[in-house]
C-alpha atoms as a PDB file:
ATOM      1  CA  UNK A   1       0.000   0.000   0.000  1.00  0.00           C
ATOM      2  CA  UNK A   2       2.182   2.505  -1.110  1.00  0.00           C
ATOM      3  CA  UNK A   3      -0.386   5.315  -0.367  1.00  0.00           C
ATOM      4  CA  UNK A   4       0.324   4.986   3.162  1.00  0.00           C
ATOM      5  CA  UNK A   5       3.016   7.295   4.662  1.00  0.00           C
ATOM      6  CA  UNK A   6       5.745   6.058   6.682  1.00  0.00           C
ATOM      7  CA  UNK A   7       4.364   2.714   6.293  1.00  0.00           C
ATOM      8  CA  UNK A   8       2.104   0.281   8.153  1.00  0.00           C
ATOM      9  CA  UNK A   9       1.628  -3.247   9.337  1.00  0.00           C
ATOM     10  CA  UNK A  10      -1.179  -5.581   9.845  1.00  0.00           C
ATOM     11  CA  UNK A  11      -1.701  -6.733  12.819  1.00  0.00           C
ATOM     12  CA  UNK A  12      -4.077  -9.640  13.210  1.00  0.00           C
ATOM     13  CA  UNK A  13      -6.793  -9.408  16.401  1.00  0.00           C
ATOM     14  CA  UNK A  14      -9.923  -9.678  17.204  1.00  0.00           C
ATOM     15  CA  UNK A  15     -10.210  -6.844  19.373  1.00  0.00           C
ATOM     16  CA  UNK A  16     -12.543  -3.987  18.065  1.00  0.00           C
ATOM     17  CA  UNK A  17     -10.602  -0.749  17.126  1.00  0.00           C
ATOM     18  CA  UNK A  18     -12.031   2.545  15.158  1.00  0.00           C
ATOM     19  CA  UNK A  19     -10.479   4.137  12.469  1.00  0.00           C
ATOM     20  CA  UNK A  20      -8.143   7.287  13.468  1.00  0.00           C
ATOM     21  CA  UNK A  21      -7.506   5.439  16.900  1.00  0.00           C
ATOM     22  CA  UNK A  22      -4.205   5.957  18.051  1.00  0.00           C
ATOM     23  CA  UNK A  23      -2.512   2.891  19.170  1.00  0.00           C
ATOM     24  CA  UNK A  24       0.873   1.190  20.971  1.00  0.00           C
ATOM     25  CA  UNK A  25       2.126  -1.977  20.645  1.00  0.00           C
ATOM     26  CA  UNK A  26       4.722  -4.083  21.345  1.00  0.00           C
ATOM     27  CA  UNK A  27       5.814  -5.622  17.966  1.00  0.00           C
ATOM     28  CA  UNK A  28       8.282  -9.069  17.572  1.00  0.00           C
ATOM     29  CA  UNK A  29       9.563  -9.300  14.120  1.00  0.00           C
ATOM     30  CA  UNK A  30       9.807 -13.004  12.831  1.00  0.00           C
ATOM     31  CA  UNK A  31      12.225 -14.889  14.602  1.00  0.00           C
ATOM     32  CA  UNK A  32      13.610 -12.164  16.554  1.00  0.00           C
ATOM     33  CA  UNK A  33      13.257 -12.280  20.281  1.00  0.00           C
ATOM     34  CA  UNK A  34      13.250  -8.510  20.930  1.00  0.00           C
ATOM     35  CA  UNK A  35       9.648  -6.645  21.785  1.00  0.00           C
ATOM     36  CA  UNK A  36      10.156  -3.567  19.533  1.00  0.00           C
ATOM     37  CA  UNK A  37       7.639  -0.198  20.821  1.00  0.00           C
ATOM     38  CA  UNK A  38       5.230   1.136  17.729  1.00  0.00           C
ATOM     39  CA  UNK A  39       2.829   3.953  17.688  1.00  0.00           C
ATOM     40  CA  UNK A  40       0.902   4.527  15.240  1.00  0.00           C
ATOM     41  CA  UNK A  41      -2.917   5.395  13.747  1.00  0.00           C
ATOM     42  CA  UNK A  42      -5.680   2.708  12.777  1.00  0.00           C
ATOM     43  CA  UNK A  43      -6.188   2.890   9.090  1.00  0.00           C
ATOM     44  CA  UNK A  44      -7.597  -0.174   8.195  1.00  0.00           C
ATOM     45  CA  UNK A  45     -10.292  -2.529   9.787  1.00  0.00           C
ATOM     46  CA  UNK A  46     -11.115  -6.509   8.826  1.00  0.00           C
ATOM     47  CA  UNK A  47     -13.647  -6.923  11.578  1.00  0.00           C
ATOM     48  CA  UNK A  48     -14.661 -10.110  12.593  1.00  0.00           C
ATOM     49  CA  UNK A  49     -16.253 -13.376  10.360  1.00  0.00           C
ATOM     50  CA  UNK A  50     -14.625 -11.537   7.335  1.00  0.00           C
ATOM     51  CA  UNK A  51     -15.477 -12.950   3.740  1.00  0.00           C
ATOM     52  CA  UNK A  52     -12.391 -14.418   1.520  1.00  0.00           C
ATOM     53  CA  UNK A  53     -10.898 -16.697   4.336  1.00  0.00           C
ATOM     54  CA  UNK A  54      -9.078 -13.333   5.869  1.00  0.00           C
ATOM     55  CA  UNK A  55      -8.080 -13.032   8.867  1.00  0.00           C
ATOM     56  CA  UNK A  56      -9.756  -9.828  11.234  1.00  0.00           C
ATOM     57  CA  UNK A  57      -7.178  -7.480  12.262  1.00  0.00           C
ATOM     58  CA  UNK A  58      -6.237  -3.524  12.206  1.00  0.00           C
ATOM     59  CA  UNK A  59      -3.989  -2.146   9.532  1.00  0.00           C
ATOM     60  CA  UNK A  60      -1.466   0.388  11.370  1.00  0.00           C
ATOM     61  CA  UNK A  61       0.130   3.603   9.958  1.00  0.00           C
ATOM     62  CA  UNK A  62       3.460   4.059  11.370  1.00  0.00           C
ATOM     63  CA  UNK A  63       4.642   7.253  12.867  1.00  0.00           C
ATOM     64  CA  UNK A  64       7.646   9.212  11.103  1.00  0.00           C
ATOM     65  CA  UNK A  65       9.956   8.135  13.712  1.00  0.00           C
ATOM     66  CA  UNK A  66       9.378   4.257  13.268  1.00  0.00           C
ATOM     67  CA  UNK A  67      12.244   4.225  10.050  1.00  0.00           C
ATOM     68  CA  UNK A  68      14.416   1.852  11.776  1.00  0.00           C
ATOM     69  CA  UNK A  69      11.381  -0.238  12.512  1.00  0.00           C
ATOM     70  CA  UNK A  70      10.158   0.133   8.503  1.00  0.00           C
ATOM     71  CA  UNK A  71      13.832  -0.797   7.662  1.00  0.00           C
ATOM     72  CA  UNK A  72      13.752  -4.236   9.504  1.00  0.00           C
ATOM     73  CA  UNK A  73      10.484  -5.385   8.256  1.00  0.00           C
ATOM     74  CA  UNK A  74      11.650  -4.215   4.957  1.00  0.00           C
ATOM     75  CA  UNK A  75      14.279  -6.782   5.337  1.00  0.00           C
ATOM     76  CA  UNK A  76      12.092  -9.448   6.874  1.00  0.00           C
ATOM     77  CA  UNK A  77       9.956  -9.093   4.009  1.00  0.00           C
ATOM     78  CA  UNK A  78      12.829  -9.538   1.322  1.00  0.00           C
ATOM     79  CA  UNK A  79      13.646 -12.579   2.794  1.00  0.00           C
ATOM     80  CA  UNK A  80      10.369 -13.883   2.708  1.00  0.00           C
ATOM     81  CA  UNK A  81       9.517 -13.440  -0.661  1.00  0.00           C
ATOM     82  CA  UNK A  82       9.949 -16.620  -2.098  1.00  0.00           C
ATOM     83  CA  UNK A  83       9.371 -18.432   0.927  1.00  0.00           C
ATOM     84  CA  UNK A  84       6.213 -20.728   1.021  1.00  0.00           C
ATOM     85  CA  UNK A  85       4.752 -19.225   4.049  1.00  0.00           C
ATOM     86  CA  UNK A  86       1.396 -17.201   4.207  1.00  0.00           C
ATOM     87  CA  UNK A  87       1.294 -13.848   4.917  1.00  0.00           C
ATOM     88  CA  UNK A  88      -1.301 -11.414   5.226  1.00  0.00           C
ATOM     89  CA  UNK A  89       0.361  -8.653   2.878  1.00  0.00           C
ATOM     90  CA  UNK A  90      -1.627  -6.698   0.067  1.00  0.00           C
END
């Protein structure tokens, strides 16, 4: 979603949220056993029971000063790309 600035993540839950809500998280990347602190802004909703087999969940809009975050999930992601895992990426 290249529209969104400073990038987001999907988080999978299925707690309620609104959109605009701001929210914090503790985030672990893959395999990595460190709890990394996001901000960030609810711009995307799958509520629950959603159609298509997805899962419910809250996209999140990262904050300008996540880059080092957007920079390891960036290179997460690379690696994953012709891995045979699911994902719930757009």
């Amino acid at each position: 979603m290249p529209f969104v600035a400073n990038g987001g993540i999907f988080i999978p839950t299925a707690r309620a949220y609104q959109l605009g809500e701001e929210v914090f998280m503790l985030l672990t990347l893959m395999d990595d056993p460190d709890k990394i602190p996001i901000t960030g802004k609810v711009i995307w909703v799958t509520p629950k029971a959603p159609q298509g087999g997805k899962k419910p969940g809250i996209g999140i809009q990262l904050s300008p000063e996540d880059t080092t975050l957007v920079q390891k999930i960036e290179t997460h992601l690379a690696g994953a790309l012709n891995s045979g895992r699911p994902t719930n990426t757009l």
